[in-house]
Every structure is written in C-alpha cells, then in structure tokens.
N, C-alpha and C. Protein backbone atom coordinates (compact mmCIF):
# COMPACT_ATOMS: atom_id res chain seq x y z
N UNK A 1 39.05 40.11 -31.92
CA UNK A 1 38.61 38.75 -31.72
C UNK A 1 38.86 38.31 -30.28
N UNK A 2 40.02 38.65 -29.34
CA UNK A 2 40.37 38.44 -28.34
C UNK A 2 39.21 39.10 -27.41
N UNK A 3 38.80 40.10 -27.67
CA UNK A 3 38.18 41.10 -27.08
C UNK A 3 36.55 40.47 -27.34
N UNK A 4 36.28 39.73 -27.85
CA UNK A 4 35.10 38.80 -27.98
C UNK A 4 35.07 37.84 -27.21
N UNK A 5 36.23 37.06 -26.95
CA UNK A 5 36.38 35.50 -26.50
C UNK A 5 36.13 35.78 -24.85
N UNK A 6 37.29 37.73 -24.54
CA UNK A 6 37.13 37.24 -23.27
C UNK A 6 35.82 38.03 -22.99
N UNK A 7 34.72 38.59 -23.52
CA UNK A 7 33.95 39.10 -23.41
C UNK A 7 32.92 37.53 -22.93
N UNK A 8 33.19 36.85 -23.73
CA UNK A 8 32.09 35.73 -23.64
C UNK A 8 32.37 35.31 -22.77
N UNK A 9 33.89 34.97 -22.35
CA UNK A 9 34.44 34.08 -21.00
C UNK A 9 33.76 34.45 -19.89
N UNK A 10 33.77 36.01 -19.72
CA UNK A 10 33.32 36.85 -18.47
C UNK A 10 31.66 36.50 -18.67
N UNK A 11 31.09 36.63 -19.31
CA UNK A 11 29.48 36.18 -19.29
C UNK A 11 29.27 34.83 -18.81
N UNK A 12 29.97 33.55 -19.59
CA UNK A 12 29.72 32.68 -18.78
C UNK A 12 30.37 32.25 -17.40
N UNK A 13 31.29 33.26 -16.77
CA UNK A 13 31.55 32.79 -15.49
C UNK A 13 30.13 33.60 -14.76
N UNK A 14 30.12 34.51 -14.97
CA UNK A 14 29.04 35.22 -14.57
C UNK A 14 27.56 34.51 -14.46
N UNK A 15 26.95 33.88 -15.16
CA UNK A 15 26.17 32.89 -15.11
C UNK A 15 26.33 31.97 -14.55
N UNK A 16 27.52 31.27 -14.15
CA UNK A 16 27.90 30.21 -13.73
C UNK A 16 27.90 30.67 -12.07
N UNK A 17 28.18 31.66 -12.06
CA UNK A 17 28.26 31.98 -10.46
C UNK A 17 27.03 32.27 -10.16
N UNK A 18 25.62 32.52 -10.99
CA UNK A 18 24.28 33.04 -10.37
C UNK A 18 23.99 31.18 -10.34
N UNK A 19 24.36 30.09 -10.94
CA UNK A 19 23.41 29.35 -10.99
C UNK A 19 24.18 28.55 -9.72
N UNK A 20 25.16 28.49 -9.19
CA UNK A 20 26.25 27.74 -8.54
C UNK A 20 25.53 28.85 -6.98
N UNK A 21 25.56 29.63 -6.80
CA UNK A 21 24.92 30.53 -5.94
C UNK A 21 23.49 30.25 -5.08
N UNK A 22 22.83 29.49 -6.28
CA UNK A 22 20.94 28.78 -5.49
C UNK A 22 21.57 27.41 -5.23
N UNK A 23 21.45 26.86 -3.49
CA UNK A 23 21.27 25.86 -3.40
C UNK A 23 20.38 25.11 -3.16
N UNK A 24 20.36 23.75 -3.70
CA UNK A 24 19.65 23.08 -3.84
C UNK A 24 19.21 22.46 -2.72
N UNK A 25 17.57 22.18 -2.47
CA UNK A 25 17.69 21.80 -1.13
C UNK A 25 16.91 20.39 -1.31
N UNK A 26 17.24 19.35 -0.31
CA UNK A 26 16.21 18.04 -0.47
C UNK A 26 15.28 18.17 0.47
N UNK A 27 14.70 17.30 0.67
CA UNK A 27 13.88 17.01 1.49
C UNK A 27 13.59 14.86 1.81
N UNK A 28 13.22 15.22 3.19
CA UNK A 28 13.18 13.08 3.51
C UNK A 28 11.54 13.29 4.39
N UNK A 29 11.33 11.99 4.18
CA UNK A 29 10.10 11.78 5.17
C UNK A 29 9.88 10.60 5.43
N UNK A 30 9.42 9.64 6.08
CA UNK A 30 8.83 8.58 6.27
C UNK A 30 7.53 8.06 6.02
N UNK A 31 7.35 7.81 4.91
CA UNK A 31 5.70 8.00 4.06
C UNK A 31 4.77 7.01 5.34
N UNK A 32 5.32 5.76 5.62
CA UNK A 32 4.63 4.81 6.09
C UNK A 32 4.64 5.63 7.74
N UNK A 33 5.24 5.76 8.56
CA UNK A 33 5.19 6.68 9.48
C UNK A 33 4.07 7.74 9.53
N UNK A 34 3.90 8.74 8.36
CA UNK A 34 3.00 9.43 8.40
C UNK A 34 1.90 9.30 7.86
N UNK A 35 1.46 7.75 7.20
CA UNK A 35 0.24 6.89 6.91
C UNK A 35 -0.85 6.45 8.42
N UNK A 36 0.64 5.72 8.96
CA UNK A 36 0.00 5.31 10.83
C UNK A 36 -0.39 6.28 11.14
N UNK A 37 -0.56 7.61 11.22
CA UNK A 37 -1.04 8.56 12.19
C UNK A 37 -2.20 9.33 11.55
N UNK A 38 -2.49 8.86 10.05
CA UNK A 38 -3.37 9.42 9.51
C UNK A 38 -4.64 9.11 9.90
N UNK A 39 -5.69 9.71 10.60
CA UNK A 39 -6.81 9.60 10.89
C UNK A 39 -7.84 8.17 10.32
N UNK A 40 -7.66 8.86 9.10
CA UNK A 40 -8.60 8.30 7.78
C UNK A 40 -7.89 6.18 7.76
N UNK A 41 -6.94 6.41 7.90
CA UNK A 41 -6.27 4.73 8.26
C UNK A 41 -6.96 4.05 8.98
N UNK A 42 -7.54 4.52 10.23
CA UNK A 42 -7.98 3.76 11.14
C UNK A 42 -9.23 3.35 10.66
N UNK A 43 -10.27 4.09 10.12
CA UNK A 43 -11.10 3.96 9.50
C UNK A 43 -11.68 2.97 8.44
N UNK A 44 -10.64 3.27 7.52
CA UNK A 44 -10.20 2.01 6.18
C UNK A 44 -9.99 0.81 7.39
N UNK A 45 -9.01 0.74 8.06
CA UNK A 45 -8.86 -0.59 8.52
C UNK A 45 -9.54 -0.87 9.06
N UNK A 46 -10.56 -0.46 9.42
CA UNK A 46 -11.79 -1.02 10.36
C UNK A 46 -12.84 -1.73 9.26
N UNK A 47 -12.79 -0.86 8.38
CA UNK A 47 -13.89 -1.18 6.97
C UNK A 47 -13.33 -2.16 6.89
N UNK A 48 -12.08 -2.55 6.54
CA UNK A 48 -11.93 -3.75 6.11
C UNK A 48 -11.51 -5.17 7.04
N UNK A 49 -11.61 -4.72 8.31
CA UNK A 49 -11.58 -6.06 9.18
C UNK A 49 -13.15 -6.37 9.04
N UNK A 50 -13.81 -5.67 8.86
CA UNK A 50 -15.33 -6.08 8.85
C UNK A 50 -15.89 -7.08 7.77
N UNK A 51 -14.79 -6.61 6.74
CA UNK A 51 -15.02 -7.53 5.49
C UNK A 51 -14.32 -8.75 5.58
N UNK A 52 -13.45 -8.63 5.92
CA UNK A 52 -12.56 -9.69 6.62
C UNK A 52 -12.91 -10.41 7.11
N UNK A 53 -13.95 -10.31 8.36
CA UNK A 53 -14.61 -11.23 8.67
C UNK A 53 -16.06 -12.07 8.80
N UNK A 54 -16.49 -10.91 7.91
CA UNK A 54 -17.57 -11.36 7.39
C UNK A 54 -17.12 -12.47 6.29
N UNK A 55 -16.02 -12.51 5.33
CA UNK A 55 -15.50 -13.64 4.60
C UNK A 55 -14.89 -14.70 5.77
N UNK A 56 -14.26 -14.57 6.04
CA UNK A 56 -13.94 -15.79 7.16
C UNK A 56 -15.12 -16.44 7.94
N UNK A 57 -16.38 -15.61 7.90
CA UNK A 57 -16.97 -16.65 9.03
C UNK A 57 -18.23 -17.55 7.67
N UNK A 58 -17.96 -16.86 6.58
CA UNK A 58 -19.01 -17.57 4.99
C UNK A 58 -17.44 -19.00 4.87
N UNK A 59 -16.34 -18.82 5.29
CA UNK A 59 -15.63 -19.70 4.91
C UNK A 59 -15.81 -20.25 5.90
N UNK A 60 -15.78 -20.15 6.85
CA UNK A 60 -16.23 -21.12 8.14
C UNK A 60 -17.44 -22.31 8.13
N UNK A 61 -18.29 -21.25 7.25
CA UNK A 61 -19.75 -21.95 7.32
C UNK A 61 -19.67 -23.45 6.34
N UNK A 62 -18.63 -22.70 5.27
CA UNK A 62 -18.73 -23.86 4.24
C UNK A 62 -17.96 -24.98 5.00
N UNK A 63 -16.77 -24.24 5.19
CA UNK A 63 -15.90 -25.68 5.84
C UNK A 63 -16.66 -27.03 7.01
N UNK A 64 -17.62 -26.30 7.88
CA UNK A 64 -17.98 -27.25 8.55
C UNK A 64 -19.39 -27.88 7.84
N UNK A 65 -19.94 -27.59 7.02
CA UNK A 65 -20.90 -28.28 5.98
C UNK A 65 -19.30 -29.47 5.11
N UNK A 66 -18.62 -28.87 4.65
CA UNK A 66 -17.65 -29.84 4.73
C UNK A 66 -17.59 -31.42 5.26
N UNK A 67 -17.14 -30.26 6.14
CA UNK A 67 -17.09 -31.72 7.90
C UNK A 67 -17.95 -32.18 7.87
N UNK A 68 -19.00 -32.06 7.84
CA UNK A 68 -20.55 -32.48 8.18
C UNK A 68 -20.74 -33.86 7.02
N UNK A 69 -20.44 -33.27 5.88
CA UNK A 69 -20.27 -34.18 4.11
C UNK A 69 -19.52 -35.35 4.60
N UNK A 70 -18.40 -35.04 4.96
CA UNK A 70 -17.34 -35.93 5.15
C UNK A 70 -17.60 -36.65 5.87
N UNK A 71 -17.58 -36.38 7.18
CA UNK A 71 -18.37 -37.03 8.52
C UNK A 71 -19.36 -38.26 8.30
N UNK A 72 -20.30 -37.62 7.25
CA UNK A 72 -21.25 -38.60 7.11
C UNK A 72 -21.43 -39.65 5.83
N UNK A 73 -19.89 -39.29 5.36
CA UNK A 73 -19.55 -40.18 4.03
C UNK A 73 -18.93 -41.51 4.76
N UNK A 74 -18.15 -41.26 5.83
CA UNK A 74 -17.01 -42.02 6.26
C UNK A 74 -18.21 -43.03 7.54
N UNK A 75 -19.01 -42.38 7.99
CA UNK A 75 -20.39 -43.38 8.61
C UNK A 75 -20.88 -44.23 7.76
N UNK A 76 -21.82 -43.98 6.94
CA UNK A 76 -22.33 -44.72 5.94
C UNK A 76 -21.79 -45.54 5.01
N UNK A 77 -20.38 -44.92 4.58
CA UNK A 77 -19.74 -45.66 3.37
C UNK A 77 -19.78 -47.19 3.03
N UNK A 78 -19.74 -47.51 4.29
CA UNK A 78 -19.44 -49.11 4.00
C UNK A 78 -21.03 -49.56 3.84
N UNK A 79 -22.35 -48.97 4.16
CA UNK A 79 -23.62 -49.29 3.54
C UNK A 79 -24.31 -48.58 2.34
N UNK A 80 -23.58 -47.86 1.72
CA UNK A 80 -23.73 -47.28 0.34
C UNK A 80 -23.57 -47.98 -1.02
N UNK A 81 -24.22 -48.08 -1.85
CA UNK A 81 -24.17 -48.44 -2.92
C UNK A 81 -22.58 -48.03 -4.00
N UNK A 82 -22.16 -48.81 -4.84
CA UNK A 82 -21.29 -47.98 -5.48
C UNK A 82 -21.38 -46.33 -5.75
N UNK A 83 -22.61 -46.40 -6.57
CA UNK A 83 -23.09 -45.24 -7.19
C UNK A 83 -23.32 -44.30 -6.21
N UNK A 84 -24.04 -44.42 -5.06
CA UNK A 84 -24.15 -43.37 -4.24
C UNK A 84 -22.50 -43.17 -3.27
N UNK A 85 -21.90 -44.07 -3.50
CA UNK A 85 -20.71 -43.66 -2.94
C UNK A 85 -19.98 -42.80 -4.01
N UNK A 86 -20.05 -42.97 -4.91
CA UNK A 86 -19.33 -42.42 -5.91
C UNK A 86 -19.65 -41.01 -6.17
N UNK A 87 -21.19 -41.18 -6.39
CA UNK A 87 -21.89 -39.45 -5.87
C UNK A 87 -21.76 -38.57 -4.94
N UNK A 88 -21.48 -39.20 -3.73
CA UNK A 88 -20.97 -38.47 -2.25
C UNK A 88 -19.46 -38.17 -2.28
N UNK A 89 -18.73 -39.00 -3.21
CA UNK A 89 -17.29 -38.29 -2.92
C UNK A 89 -16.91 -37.22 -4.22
N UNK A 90 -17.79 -37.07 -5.16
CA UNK A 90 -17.53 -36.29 -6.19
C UNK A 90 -18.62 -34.98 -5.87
N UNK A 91 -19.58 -35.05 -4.85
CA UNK A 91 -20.20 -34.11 -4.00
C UNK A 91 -18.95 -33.27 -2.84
N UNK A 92 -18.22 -33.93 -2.29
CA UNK A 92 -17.43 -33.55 -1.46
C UNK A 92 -15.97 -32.79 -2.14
N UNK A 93 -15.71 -33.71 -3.34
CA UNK A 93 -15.29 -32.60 -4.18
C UNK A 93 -15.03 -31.54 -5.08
N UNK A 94 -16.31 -31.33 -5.02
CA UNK A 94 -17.05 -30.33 -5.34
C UNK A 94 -16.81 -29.06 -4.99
N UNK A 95 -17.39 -29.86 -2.97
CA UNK A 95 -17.42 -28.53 -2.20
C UNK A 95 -15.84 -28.23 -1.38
N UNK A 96 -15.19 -28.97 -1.68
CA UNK A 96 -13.56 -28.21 -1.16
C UNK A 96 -13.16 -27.67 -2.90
N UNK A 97 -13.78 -28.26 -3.97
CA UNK A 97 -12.83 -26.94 -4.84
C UNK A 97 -13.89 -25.78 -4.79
N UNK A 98 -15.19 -25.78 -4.42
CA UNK A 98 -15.75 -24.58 -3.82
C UNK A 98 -15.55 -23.54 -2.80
N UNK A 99 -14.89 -24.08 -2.25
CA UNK A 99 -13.94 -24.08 -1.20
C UNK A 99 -13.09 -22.83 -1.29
N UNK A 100 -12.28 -23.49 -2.15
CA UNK A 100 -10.56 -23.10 -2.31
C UNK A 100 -11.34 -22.06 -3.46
N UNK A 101 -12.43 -21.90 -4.19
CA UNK A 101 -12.28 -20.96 -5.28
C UNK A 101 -12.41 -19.90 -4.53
N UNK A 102 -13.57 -20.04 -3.57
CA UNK A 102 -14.08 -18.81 -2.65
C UNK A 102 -13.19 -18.16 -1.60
N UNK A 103 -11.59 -18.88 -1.51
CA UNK A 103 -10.97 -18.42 -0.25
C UNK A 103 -10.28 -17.48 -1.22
N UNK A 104 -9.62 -18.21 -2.30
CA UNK A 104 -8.97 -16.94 -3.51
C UNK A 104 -9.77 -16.24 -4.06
N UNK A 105 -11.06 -16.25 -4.26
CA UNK A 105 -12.06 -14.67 -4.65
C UNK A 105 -12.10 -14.20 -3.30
N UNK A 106 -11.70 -14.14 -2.21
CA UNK A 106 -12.14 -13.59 -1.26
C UNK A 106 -10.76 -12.69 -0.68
N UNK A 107 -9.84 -13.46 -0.93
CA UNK A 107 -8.08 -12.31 -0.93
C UNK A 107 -8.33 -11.66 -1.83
N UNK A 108 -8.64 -12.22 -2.99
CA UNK A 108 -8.68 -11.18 -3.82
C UNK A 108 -9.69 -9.88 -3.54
N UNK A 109 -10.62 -10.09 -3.53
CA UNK A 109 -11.57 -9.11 -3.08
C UNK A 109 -11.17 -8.41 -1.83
N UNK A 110 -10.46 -8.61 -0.86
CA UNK A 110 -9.49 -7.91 0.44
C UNK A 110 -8.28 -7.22 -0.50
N UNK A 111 -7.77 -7.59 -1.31
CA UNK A 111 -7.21 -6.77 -1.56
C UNK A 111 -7.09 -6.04 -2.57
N UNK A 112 -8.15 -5.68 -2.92
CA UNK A 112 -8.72 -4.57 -4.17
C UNK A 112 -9.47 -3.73 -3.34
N UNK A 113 -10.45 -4.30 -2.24
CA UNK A 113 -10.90 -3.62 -0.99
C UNK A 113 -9.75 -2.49 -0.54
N UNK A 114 -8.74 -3.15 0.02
CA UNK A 114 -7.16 -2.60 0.11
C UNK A 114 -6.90 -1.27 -0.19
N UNK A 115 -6.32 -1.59 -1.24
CA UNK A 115 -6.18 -0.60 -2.63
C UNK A 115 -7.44 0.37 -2.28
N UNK A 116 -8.52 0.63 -2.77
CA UNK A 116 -9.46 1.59 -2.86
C UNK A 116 -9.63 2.31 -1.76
N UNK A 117 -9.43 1.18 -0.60
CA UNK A 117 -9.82 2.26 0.99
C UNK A 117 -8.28 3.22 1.13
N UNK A 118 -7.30 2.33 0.67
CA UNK A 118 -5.98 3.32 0.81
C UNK A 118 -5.28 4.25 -0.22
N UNK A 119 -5.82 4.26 -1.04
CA UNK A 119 -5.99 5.39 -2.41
C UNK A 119 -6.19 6.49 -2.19
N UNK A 120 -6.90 7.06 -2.00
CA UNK A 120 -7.26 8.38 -1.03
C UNK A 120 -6.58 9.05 -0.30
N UNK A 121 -6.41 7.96 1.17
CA UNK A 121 -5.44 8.18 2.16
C UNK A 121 -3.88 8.36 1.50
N UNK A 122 -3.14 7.27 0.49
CA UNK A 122 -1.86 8.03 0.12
C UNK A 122 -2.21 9.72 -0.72
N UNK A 123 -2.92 9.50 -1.71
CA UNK A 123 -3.17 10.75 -2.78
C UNK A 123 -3.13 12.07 -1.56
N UNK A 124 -3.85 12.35 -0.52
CA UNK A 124 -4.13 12.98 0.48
C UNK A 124 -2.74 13.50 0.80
N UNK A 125 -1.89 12.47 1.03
CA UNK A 125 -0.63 12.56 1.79
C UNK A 125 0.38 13.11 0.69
N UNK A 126 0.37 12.46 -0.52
CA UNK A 126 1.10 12.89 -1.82
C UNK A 126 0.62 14.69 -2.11
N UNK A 127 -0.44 14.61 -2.06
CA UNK A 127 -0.73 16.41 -1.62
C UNK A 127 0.20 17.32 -1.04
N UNK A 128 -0.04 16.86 0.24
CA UNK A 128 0.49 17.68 1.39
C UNK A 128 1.68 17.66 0.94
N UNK A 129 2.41 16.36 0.58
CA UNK A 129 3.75 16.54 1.10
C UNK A 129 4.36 17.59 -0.17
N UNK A 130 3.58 17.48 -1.21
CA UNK A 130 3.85 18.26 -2.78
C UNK A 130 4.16 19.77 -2.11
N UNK A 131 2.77 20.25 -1.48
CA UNK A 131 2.69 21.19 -0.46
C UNK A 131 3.76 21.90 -0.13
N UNK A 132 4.32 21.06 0.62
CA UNK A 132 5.02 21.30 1.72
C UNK A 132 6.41 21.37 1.00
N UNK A 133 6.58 20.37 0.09
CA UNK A 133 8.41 20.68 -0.97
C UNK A 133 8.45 22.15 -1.76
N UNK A 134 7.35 22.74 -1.78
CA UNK A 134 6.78 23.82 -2.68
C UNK A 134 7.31 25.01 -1.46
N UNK A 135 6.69 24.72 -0.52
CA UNK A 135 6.35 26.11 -0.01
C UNK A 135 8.10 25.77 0.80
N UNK A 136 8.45 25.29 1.20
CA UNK A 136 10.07 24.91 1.13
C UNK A 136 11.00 24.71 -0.14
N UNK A 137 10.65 24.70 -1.14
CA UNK A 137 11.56 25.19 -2.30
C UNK A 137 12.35 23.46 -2.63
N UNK A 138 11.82 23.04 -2.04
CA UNK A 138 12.97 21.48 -2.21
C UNK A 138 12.43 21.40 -3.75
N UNK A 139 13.37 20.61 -4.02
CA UNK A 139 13.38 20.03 -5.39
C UNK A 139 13.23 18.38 -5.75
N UNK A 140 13.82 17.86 -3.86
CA UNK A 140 13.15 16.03 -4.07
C UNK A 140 13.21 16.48 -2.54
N UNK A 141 11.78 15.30 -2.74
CA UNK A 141 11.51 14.54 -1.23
C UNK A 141 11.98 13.33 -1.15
N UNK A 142 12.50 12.46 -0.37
CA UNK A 142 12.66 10.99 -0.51
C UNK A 142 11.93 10.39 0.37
N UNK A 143 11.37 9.33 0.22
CA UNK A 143 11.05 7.90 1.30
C UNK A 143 11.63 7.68 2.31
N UNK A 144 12.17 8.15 3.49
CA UNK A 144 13.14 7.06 3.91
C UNK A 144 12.89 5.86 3.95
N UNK A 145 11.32 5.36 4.23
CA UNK A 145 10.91 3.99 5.23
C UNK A 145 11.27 3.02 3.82
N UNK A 146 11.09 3.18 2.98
CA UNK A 146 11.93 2.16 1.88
C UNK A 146 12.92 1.62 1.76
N UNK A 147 14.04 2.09 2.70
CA UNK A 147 15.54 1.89 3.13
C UNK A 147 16.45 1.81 1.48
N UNK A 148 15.74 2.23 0.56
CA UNK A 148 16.38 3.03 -0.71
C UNK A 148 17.31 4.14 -0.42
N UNK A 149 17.49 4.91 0.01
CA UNK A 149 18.33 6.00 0.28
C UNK A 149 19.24 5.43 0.93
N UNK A 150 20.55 5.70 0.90
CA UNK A 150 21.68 4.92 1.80
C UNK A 150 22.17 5.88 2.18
N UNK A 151 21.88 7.36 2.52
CA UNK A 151 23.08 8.15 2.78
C UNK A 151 21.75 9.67 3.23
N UNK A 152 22.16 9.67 3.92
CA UNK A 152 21.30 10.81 4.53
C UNK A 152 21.84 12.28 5.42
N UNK A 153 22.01 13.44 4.22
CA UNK A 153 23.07 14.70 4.96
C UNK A 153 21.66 15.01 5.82
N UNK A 154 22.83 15.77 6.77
CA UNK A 154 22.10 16.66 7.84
C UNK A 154 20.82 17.72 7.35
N UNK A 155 21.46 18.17 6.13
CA UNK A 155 20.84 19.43 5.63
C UNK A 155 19.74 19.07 4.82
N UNK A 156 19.29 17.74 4.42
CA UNK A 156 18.15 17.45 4.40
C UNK A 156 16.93 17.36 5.06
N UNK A 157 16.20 18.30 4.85
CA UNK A 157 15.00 19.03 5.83
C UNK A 157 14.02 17.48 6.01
N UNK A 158 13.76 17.45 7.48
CA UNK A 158 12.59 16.53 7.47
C UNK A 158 10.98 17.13 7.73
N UNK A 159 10.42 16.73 6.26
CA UNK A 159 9.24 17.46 5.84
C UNK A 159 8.50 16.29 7.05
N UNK A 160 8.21 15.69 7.50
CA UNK A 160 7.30 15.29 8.19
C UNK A 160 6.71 15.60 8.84
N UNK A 161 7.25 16.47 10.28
CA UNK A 161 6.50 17.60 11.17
C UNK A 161 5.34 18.24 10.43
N UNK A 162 6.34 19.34 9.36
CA UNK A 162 5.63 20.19 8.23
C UNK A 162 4.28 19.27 7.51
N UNK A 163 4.53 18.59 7.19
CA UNK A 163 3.43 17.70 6.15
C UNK A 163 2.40 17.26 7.41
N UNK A 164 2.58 16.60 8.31
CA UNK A 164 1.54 16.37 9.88
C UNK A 164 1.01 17.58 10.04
N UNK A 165 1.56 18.73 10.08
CA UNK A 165 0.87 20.16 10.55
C UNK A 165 -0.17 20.63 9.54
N UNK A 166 0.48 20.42 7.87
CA UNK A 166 -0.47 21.01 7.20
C UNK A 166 -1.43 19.55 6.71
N UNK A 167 -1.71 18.61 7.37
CA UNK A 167 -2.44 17.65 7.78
C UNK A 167 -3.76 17.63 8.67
N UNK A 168 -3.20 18.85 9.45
CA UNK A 168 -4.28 18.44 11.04
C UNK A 168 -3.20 17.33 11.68
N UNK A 169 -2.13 17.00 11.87
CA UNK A 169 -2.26 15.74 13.06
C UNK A 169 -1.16 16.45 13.57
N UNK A 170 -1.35 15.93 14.80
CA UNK A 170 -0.23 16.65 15.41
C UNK A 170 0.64 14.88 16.08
C-alpha cells in the first residue's frame, strides 16, 4: 500500500513539474494607439465629417427660416389679428420642435454612422492582434489605453510593433 501512495506521490510531482515548467506569457497593447495609425480611420472619418456637415448645414437652413418666422412675427404682431397671431406662434412652434427632433435624429444617425464605419476597422485589428498572441503563444493580451491594468511586468511582450507589421503600417 505504501508502495502505491509513493508511487502516485512521484507521478504527481512529476506532472506538476511539466506543467510549472511552460511559462505563461502575456501580452499589452494600446488598442486606441493602433486605431490612429490605421489607414482605413482616416477614411471613415472623412465619410463621416461629410455627413456631419451636410446635417449641420440642413440644421442651419431650418434655423434661419426660424429667424426669418420669428423676425416677422415680432414685426407684424401688433397688426395681426388674434387668430393669425395665434397661428404664427403655434407655426413657430412647430418649427423649433422640428427643430430639436431633427438635431436628435441627426446624432443619432452620426452615431450609428460611427459604429458601422468603425466596425471593420476594430474587427481588422481584433484579427491581427489574435494573430499575433497565437504566433507568440500569449495566452492574454491587455488594453493598456483603458488604464484598467494597474500593474504592468517587464516581461509582458508589447504586441503592438508585431500587430502594426502584420498590419502593413509601419
């Protein structure tokens, strides 16, 4: 029976020393760092200043039809009828909650725009960097630019170079 126990003892130190033997390696990167240098970014952000301001200058247009409403409520008013006064200021508010609906469908629509142009561009990057923990053996990558990690060893490889190279960017 003795001759069993230490039979088993010796097997599991033995195992214990093959698995204690592979170290484990991490890996860090700066996701947002290697977003800025991505080609395809500049691109998206261009698409979408375009939209950007193509909504800002339809909000422009309304606002000074606005002005224009207003302008010519505050002339006339005092020669207006009740009723047509009453019609001109429930016209005017009309067009500022027309206004305000179209400035919030219009963030909104920037930023679903957002989202879709930069979807790609992370997935792209979530690739590589998969890539790159693979063909380096890591077992985690971390974020740094999240300032989540509080503690950062030396011997944590920075995949970023690596992930830029098998990118194209230098």
């Amino acid at each position: 029976m003795k001759k069993v126990l230490i039979l088993i003892v010796l097997l599991v130190a033995g195992f214990a020393t093959q698995v204690k033997a592979q170290t484990l390696k991490f890996g860090h990167l700066d996701i947002q760092q290697l977003i800025m240098v991505m080609p395809e970014r500049t691109a998206a952000l261009s698409a979408l200043e375009t939209e950007a301001a193509e909504l800002e200058g339809m909000l422009g247009t309304m606002q000074e039809e606005l002005q224009k409403m207003f302008q010519d409520y505050t002339e006339k008013r005092a020669t207006m009828s009740d009723l047509v006064r009453q019609a001109k200021e429930e016209d005017i508010q009309m067009k500022q909650q027309r206004i305000e609906t179209f400035r919030m469908q219009a963030d909104q629509q920037l930023q679903t725009k957002q989202q879709n142009l930069m979807k790609p561009i992370f997935d792209r990057a979530d690739s590589a960097i998969a890539v790159v923990a693979k063909e380096q053996s890591l077992i985690y990558v971390f974020d740094v630019s999240s300032r989540v990690v509080l503690y950062q060893s030396p011997q944590s490889v920075d995949v970023l170079p690596l992930v830029k190279k098998k990118l194209g960017i230098e």
